[in-house]
Every structure is written in structure tokens, then in C-alpha cells.
Protein backbone atom coordinates (compact mmCIF):
# COMPACT_ATOMS: atom_id res chain seq x y z
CA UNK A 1 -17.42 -62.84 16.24
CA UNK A 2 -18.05 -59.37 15.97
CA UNK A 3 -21.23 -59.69 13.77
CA UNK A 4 -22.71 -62.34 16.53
CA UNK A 5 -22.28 -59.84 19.32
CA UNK A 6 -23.72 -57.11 17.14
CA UNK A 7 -26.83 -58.97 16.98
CA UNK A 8 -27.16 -58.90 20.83
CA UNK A 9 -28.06 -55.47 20.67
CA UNK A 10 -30.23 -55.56 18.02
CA UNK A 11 -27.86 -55.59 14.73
CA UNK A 12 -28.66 -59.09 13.34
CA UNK A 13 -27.94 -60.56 9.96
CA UNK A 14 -28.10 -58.24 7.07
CA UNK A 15 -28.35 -55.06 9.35
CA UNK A 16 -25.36 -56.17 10.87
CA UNK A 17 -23.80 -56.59 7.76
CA UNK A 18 -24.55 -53.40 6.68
CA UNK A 19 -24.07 -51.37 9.24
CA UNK A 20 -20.23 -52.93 9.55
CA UNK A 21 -19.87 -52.29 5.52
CA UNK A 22 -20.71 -48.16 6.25
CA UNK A 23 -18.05 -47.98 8.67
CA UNK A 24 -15.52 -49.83 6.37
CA UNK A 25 -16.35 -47.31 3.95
CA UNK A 26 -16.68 -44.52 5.30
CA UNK A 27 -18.68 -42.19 2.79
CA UNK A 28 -20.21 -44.35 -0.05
CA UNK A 29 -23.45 -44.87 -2.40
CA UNK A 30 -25.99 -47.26 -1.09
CA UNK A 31 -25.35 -49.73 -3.97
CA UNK A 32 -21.64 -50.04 -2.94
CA UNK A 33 -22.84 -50.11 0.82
CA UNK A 34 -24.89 -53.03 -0.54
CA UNK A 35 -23.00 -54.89 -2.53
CA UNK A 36 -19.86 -54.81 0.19
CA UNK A 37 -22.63 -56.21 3.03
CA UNK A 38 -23.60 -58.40 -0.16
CA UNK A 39 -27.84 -57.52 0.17
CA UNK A 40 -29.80 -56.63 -2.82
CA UNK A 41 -30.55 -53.02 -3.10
CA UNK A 42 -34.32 -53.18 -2.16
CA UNK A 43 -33.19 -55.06 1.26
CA UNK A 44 -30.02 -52.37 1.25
CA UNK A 45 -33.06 -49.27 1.47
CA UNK A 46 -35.51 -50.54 4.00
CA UNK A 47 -31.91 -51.72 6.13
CA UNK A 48 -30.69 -47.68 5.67
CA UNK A 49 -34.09 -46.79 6.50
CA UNK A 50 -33.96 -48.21 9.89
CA UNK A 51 -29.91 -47.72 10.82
CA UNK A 52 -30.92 -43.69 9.81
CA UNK A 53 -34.07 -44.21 12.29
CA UNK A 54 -31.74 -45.87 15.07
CA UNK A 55 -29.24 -43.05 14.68
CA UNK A 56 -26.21 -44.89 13.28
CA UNK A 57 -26.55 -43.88 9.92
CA UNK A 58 -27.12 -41.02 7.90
CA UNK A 59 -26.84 -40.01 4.01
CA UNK A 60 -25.70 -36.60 2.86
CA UNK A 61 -25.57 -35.30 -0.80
CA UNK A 62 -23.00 -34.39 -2.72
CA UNK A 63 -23.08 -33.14 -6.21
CA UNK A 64 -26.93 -34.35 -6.59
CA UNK A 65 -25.88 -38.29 -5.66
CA UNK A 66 -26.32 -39.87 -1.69
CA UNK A 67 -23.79 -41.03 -0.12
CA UNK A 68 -24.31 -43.10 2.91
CA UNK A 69 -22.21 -42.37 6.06
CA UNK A 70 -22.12 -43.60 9.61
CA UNK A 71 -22.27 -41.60 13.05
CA UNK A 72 -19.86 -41.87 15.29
CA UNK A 73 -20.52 -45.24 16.96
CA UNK A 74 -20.86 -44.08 20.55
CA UNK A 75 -23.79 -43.34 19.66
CA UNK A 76 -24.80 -46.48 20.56
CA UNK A 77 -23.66 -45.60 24.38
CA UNK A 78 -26.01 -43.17 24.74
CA UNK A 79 -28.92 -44.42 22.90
CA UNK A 80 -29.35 -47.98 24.31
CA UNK A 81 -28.14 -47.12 27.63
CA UNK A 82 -30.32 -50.14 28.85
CA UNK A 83 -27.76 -52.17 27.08
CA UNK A 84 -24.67 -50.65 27.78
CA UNK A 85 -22.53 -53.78 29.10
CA UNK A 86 -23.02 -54.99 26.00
CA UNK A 87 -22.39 -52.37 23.67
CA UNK A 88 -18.82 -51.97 25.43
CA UNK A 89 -17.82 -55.43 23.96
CA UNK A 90 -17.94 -54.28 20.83
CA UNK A 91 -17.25 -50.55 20.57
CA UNK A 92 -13.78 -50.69 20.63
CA UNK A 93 -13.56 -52.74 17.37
CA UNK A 94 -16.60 -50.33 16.16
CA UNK A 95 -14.11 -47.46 16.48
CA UNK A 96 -11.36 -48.78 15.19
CA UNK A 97 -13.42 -49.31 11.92
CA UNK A 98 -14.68 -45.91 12.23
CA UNK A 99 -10.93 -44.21 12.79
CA UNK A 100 -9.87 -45.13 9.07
CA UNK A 101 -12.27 -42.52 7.46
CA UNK A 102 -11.82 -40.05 10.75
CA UNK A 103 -9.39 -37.76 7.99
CA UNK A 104 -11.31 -35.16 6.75
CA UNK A 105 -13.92 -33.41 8.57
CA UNK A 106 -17.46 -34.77 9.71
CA UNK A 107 -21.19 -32.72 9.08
CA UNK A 108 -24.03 -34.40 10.12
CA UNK A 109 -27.54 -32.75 9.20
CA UNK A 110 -30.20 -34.00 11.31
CA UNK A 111 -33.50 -33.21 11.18
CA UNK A 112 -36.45 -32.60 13.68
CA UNK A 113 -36.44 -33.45 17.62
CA UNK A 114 -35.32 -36.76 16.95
CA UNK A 115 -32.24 -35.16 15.95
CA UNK A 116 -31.80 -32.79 18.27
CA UNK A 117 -32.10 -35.39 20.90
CA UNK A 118 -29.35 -36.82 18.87
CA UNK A 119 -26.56 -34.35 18.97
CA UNK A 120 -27.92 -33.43 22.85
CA UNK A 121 -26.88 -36.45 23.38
CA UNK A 122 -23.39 -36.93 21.71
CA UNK A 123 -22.39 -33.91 23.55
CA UNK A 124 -22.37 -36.46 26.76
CA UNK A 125 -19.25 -38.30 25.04
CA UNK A 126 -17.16 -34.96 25.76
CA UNK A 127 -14.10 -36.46 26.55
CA UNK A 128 -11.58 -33.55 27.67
CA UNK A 129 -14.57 -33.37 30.73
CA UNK A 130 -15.54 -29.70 29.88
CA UNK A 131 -17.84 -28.72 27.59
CA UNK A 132 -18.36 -24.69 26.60
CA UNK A 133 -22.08 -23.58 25.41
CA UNK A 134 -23.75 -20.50 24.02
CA UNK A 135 -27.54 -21.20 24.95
CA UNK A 136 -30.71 -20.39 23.67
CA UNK A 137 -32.49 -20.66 26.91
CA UNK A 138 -36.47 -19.88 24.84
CA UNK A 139 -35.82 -22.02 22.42
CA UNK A 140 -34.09 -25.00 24.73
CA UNK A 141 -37.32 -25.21 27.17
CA UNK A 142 -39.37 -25.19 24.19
CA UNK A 143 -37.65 -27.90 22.14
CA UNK A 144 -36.48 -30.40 23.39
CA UNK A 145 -38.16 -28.99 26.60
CA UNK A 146 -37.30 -28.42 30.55
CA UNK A 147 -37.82 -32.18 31.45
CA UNK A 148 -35.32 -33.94 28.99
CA UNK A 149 -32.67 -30.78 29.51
CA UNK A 150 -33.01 -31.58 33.10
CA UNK A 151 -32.17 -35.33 32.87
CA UNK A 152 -29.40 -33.87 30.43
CA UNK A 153 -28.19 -32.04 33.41
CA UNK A 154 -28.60 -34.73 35.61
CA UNK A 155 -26.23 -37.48 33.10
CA UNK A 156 -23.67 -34.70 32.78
CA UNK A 157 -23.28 -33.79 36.72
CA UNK A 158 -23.15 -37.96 36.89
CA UNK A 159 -20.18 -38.30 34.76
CA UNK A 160 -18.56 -35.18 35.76
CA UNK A 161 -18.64 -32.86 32.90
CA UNK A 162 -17.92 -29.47 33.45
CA UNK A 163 -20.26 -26.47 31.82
CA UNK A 164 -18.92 -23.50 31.18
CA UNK A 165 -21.80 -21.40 29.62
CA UNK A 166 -22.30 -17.85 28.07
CA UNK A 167 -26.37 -16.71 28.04
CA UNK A 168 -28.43 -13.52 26.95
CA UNK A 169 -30.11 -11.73 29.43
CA UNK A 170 -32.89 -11.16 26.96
CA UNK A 171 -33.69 -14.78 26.42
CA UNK A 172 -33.54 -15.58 30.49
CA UNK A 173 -36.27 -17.81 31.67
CA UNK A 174 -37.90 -18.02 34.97
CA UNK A 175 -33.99 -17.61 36.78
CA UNK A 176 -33.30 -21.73 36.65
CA UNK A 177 -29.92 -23.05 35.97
CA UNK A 178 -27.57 -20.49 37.22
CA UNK A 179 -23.84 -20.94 38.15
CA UNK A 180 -23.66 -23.47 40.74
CA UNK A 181 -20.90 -25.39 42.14
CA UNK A 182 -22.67 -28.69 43.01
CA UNK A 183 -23.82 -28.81 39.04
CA UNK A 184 -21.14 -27.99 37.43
CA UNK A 185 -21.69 -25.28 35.78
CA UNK A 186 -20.73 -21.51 35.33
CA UNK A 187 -22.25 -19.19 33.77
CA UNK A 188 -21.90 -15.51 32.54
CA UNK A 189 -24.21 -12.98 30.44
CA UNK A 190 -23.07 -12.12 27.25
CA UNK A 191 -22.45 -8.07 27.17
CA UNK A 192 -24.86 -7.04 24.30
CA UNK A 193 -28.68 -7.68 24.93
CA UNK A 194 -29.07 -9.50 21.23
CA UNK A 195 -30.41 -12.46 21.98
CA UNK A 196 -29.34 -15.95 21.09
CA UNK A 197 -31.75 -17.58 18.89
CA UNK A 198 -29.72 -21.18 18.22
CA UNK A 199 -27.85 -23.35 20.58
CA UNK A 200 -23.56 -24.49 20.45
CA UNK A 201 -21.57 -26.73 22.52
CA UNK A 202 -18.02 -26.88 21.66
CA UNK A 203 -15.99 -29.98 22.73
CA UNK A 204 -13.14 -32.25 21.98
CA UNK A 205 -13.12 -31.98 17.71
CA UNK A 206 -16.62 -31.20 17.94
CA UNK A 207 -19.09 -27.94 17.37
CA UNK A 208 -22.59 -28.73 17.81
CA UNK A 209 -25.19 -26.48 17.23
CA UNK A 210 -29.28 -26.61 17.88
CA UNK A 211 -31.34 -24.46 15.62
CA UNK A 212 -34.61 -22.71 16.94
CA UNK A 213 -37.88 -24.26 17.09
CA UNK A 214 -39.10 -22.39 13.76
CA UNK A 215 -36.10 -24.50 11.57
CA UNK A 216 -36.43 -27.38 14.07
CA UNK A 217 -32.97 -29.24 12.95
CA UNK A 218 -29.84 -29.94 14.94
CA UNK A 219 -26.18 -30.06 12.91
CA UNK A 220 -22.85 -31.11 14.27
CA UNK A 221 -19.67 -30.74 12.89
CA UNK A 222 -16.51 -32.69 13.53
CA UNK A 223 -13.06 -30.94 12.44
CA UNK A 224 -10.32 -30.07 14.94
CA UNK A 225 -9.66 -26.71 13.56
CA UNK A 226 -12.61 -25.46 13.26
CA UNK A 227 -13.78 -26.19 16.94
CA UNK A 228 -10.22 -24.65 17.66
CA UNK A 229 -11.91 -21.44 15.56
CA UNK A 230 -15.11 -21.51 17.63
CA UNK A 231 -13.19 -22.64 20.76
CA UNK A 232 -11.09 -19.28 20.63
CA UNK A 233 -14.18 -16.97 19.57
CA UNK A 234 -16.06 -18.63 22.80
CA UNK A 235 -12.86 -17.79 25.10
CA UNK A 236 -13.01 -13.91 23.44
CA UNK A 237 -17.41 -14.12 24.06
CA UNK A 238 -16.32 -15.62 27.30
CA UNK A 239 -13.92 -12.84 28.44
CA UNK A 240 -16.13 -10.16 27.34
CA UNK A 241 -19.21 -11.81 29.65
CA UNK A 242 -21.01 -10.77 32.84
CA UNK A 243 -20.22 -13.25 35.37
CA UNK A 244 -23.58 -14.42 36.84
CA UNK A 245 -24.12 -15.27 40.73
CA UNK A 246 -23.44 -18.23 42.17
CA UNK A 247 -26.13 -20.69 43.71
């Protein structure tokens, strides 16, 4: 049942299979990937290929071997939006799947814009509805750029997610995006004129961060103490912070 309603949205036969055989697992080598979606191992690379492409899977090394792990299946909320009734048939059984190997803590590497646009995204399945952010404001409006962080804007005022956001005076562009009430947002200057040459968000378990355009690669990390660390370094940044005007 669940494999038939996978391939609604584009997860059909042995990508299906595979895909469900990461999540089972958890961490593993392609070969045991493959042999527990039973594919050959030349199918089992062009399949990773794709899932890795689609932003549902991803491989990390560890000791000079891949392993083969699986993002956090809302990604699929986010990504196909255009498909998004359908998705929420099967997410809940996605997750429980997931929640087995949710034990030890999550890094995800991911490369280029692609990536970027990735964990940009993820950032939208905030679920305590407030999301805290040191920004880059240079290196934002030059990658990904001012047009998709303004329909990023725009999906987080439409769900309701709160901003609370420290910036650098030094790395200020143009005056856009300052506290307002009707966005969501707040924002204060951070006391030192250093500027801020990555991007974090810190929400739920979650730290994301955005690198500049120079190392072009986005990385999030998923362990509940350490966003409590960079949660309570944020609240001491916050504290310490200019409070901006309000639109």
C-alpha cells in the first residue's frame, strides 16, 4: 500500500523500494541499501543518483567507506509542494520509518545552490513556530538571491513563523527587511561591527547554517543539545544586540 502511493509522487518500483530500504536503515552501504530493496548494485547507483538529486537522499563518509542516509522526509513537503495532498498520505508512515534511526545526531553536507535551497527550505518545517537567525545579508542576496529569499519570506509570514534575527551593520544592504510587525520579524544589530560572513537558523533540534558564496555549500545539523548550545549563545548575541526600528 505504501509503495503504490509512493509511486503517485514519483517513487515507483525500484526507487520506491529503495528509498523505503534507506529509511529502514538508517545509515548503511549502498550494497546493503541494495540488497534490502533487492536491486542489483548498478540499478542501486543510478537509483542513489537520482533520490541524492531529488533531495531525499544523501551519502556521507565515514572512515574512507559511504554510507547512504536519508533526509528527513518532509522534505518532500516542501519540495513538491504542487503535490502536497498527496505527499500527506504517506508522510506519516514515512516518519515513523525515519524515527527508529532519529538516536544519535544528524549532519547533512550539501553542496552548491541546490543545497542551499535545500536547508532554506527545511527551515520552513520549524515546528515550535519561531525560528532565531544570524544573517549574512551580502552573501544571502547574492546566493540564493533577493527573489527566492523574498518568496522565503513570503511562505514563512503564510504559515506563521516567527523571525527573530540578529544582523551586522557592516554587511546591511540597501535598508530592506527590517523589524516589522506584519512580517514577522524582529530584528537587532549585533554590537561589534565584524561582519557575518555565513548564515544560521536555529530551530526545533535543528542548527542550520549557509556558507558564503566563495565555499558555496549549505550544512545542517540535527542534535537537541547542540541547538540547545547555539540556542543559548543566540539568546546571550541576542541580549547583547541593538534593537533595530520598527516598520
Amino acid at each position: 500500500m505504501l509503495l503504490s502511493q509512493l509511486a503517485k509522487i514519483g517513487l515507483s518500483g525500484k526507487k520506491g523500494r529503495f528509498y523505503l530500504a534507506a529509511l529502514e536503515l538508517g545509515e548503511a552501504p549502498v550494497t546493503a541499501v541494495a540488497e534490502q530493496a533487492g536491486i542489483g548494485r548498478t540499478t542501486a547507483y543510478d537509483i542513489l543518483d537520482a533520490l541524492i538529486d531529488e533531495g531525499l537522499l544523501n551519502q556521507i563518509e565515514k572512515q574512507g567507506k559511504a554510507y547512504v542516509v536519508a533526509e528527513d522526509p518532509a522534505v518532500l513537503m516542501r519540495n513538491v509542494e504542487q503535490r502536497q495532498s498527496l505527499v500527506e498520505e504517506v508522510l506519516p508512515e514515512i516518519q515513523a520509518i525515519y524515527g527508529h534511526s532519529l538516536f544519535k545526531p544528524r549532519i547533512r553536507y550539501h553542496a552548491g545552490l541546490d543545497g542551499i535551497i535545500t536547508v532554506l527550505n527545511d527551515t520552513l518545517n520549524c515546528r515550535s513556530g519561531a525560528l532565531c537567525g544570524i544573517l549574512s545579508m551580502v552573501e544571502l542576496l547574492g546566493s540564493p538571491g533577493e527573489d527566492f529569499m523574498r518568496d522565503h519570506i513570503r511562505r514563512r509570514i503564510a504559515i506563521g513563523l516567527r523571525l527573530r534575527v540578529v544582523r551586522s551593520l557592516s554587511e546591511e544592504v540597501n535598508e530592506i527587511w527590517p523589524s516589522s510587525v506584519e512580517e514577522l520579524r524582529e530584528v537587532r544589530f549585533s554590537p561589534a561591527e565584524m561582519p557575518f560572513t555565513m548564515t544560521s537558523y536555529i530551530y526545533d533540534d535543528k542548527v542550520a547554517y549557509i556558507s558564503s558564496r566563495r565555499e558555496n555549500f549549505a550544512l545542517l545539523i540535527q542534535s537537541a543539545e547542540f541547538a540547545g548550545l547555539q540556542k543559548a549563545l543566540f539568546e546571550t548575541l541576542w541580549a547583547a544586540s541593538q534593537q533595530a526600528p520598527t516598520e
